[in-house]
Protein backbone atom coordinates (compact mmCIF):
# COMPACT_ATOMS: atom_id res chain seq x y z
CA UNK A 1 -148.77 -15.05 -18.58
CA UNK A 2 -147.52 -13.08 -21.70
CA UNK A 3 -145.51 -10.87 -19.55
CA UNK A 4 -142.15 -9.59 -19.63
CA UNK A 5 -140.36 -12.70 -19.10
CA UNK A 6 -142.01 -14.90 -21.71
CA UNK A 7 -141.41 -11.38 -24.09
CA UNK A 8 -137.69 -12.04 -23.39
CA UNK A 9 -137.91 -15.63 -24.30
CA UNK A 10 -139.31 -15.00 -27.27
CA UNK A 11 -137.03 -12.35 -28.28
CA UNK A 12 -133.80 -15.00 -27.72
CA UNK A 13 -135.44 -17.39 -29.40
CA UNK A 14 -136.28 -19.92 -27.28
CA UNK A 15 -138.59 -22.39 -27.36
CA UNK A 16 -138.42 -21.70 -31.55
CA UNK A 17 -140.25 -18.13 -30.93
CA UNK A 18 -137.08 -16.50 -33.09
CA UNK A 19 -137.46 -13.63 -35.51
CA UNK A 20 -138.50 -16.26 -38.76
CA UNK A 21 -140.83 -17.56 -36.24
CA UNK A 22 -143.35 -14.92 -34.95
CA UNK A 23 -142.84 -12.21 -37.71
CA UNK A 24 -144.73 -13.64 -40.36
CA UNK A 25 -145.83 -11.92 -43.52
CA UNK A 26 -148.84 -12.29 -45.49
CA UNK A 27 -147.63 -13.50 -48.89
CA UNK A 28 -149.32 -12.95 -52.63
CA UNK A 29 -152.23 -15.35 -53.19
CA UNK A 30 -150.06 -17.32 -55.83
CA UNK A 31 -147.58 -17.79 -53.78
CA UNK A 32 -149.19 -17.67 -49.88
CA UNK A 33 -147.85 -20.87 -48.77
CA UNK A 34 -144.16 -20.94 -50.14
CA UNK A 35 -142.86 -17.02 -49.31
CA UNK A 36 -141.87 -14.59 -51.95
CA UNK A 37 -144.99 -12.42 -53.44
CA UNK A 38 -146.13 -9.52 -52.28
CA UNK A 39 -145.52 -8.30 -48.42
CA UNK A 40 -148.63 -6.58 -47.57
CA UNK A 41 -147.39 -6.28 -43.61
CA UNK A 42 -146.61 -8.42 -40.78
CA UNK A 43 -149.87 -10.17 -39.67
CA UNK A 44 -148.26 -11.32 -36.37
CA UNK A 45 -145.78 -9.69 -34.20
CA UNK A 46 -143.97 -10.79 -30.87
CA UNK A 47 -146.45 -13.06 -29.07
CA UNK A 48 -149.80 -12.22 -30.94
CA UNK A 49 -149.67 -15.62 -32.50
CA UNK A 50 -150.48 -17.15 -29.22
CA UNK A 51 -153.10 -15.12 -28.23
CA UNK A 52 -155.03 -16.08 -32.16
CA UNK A 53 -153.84 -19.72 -30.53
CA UNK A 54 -155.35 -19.48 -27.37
CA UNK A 55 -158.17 -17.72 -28.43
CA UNK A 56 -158.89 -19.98 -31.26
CA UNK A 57 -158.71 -23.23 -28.25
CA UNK A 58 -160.89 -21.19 -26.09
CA UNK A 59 -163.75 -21.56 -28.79
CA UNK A 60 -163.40 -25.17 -28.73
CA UNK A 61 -160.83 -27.80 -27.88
CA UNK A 62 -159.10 -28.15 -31.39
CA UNK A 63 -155.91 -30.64 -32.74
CA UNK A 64 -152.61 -28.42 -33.97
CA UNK A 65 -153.85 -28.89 -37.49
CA UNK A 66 -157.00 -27.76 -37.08
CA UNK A 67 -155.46 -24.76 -35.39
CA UNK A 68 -153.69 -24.50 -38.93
CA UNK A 69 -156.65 -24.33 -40.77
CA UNK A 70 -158.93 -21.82 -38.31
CA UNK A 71 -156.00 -19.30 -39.25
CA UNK A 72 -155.69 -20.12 -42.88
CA UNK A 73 -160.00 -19.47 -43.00
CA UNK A 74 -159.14 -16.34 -40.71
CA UNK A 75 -157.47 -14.71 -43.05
CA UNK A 76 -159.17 -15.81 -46.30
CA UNK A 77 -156.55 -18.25 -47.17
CA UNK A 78 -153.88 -15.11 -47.85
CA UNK A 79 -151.45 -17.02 -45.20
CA UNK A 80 -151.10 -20.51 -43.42
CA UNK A 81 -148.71 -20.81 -40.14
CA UNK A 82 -146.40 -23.83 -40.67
CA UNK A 83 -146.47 -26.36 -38.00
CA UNK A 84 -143.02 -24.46 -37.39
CA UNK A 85 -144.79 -22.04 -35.64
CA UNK A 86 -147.83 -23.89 -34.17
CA UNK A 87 -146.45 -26.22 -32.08
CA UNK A 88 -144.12 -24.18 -30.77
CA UNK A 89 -147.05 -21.49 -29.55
CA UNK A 90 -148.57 -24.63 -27.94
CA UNK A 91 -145.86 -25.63 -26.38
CA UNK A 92 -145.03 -22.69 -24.43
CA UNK A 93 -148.99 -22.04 -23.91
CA UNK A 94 -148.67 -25.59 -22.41
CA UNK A 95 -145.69 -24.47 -20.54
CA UNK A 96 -147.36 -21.40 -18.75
CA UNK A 97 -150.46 -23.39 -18.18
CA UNK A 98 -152.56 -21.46 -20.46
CA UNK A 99 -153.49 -24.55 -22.22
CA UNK A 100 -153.91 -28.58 -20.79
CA UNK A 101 -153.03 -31.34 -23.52
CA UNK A 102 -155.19 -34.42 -24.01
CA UNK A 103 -154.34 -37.24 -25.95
CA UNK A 104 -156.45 -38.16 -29.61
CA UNK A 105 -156.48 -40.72 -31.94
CA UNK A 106 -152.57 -41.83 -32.90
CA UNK A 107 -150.21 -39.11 -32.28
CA UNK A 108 -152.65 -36.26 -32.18
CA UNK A 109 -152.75 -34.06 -29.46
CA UNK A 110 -156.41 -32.49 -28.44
CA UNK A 111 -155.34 -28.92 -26.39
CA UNK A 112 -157.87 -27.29 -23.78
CA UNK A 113 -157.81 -23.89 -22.48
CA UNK A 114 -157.06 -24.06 -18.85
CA UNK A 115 -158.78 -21.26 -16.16
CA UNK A 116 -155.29 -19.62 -16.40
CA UNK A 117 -155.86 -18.99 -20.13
CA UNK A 118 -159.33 -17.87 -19.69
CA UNK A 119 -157.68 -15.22 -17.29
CA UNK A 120 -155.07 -14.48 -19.75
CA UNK A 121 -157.27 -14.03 -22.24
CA UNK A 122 -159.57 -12.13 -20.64
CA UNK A 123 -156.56 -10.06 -19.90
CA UNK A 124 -155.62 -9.39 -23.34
CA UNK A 125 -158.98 -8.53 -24.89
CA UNK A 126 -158.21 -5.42 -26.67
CA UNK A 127 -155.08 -7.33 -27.90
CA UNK A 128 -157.07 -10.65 -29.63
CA UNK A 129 -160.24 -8.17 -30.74
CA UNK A 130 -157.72 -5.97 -32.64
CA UNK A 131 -155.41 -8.90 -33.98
CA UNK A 132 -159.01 -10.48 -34.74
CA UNK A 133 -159.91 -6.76 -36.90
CA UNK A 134 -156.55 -6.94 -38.29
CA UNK A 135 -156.66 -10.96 -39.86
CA UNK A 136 -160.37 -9.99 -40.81
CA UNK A 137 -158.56 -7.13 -43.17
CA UNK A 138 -155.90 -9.36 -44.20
CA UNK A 139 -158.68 -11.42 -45.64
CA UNK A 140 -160.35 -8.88 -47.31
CA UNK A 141 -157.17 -7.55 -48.68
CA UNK A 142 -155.88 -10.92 -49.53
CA UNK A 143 -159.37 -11.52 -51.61
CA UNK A 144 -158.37 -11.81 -55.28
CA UNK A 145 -161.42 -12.10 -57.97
CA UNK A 146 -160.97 -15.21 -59.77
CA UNK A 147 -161.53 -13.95 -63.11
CA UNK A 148 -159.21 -11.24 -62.61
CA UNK A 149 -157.01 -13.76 -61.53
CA UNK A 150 -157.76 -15.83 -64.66
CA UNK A 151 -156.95 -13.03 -66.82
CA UNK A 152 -153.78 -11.94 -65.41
CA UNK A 153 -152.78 -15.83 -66.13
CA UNK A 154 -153.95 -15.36 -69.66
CA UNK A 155 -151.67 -12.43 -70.08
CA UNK A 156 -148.98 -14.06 -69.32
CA UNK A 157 -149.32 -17.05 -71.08
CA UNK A 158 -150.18 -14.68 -74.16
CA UNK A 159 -146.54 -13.08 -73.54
CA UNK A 160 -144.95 -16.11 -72.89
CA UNK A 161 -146.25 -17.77 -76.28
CA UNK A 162 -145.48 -14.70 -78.36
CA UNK A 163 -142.19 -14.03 -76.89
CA UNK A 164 -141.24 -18.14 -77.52
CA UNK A 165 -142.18 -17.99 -81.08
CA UNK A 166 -138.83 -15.98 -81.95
CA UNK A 167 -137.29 -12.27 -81.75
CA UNK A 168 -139.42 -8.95 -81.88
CA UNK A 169 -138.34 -6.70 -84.49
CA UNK A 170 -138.69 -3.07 -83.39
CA UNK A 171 -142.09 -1.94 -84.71
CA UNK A 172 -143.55 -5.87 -83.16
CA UNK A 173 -142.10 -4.53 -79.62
CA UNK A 174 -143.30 -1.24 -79.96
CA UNK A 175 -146.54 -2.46 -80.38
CA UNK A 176 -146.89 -5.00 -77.98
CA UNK A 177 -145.29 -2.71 -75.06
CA UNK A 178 -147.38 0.10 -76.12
CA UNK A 179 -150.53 -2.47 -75.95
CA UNK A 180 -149.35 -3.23 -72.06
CA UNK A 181 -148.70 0.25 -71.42
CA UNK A 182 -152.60 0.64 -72.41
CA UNK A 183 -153.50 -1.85 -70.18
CA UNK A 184 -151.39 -0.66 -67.24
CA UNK A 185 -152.87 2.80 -67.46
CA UNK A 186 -156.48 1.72 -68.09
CA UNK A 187 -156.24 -0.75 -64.49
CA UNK A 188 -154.24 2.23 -63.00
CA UNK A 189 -158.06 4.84 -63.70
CA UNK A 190 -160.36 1.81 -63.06
């Protein structure tokens, strides 16, 4: 089911499986839904997202978004797939019979894991229970204090205010970069 030829697909980018589609990248907290922050490694490679799909519809029939928000909770909020890359997954699950669709309420579609997706995931055990280890320590990793968070956002706005009242003379710059210097190398020890 997630053989060779459905590897190919994905690699041509068919079916919206392209490069910008499966690579994905956990992102900084402040910044986890838009891009940009910092790359801690790519959470999903080449068809893993559809295994965390199936797997994740194997637990319980579940609606795209909800799908969404499993993976978001997964990883402790440190990344959220865009429908851009849900529906797609489900779609080619659907396509290789991994996965039936019903249809919900309005235009939401309930998916159900078919015996050809238990099979495949059975298959690809050691795949989902390391992808599973591997969101579990994106979560952890992704897990940012909130009162360290609330400080750093105090610093900033403590730099931003002093900076706006007007120009540093020398000594005033000296000062205030040997105060963040101080704080850099105090975080750096702790």
């Amino acid at each position: 089911m997630f053989g060779k030829h459905n590897n190919r697909r994905a690699a041509r980018g068919e079916g919206g499986f392209g490069v910008g589609g499966w690579l994905t990248r956990l992102h900084d907290a402040a910044h986890h839904h838009h891009g940009g922050g910092g790359r801690l490694g790519r959470l999903f490679a080449h068809g893993d997202l559809s295994l965390v799909v199936l797997y994740l519809i194997a637990e319980k029939p579940r609606h795209g978004y909800e799908i969404i928000k499993a993976i978001e909770a997964m990883v402790g909020g440190s990344y959220s797939p865009s429908p851009g890359t849900i529906y797609p997954a489900l779609t080619l699950l659907e396509d290789q019979g991994a996965v039936t669709v019903e249809a919900g309420e309005g235009n939401r579609k309930l998916y159900h894991i078919t015996p050809a997706g238990q099979e495949s995931l059975a298959a690809n055990r050691t795949a989902v229970e390391r992808l599973l280890g591997r969101m579990q320590a994106a979560a952890q990793a992704g897990h940012r204090p909130p009162q360290v968070v609330r400080a750093v956002e105090n610093l900033k706005l403590a730099l931003k205010l002093r900076l706006d009242r007007g120009p540093l003379d020398p000594e005033q710059a000296s000062a205030l970069a040997a105060i963040l210097d101080r704080a850099a190398a105090e975080i750096e020890r702790s």
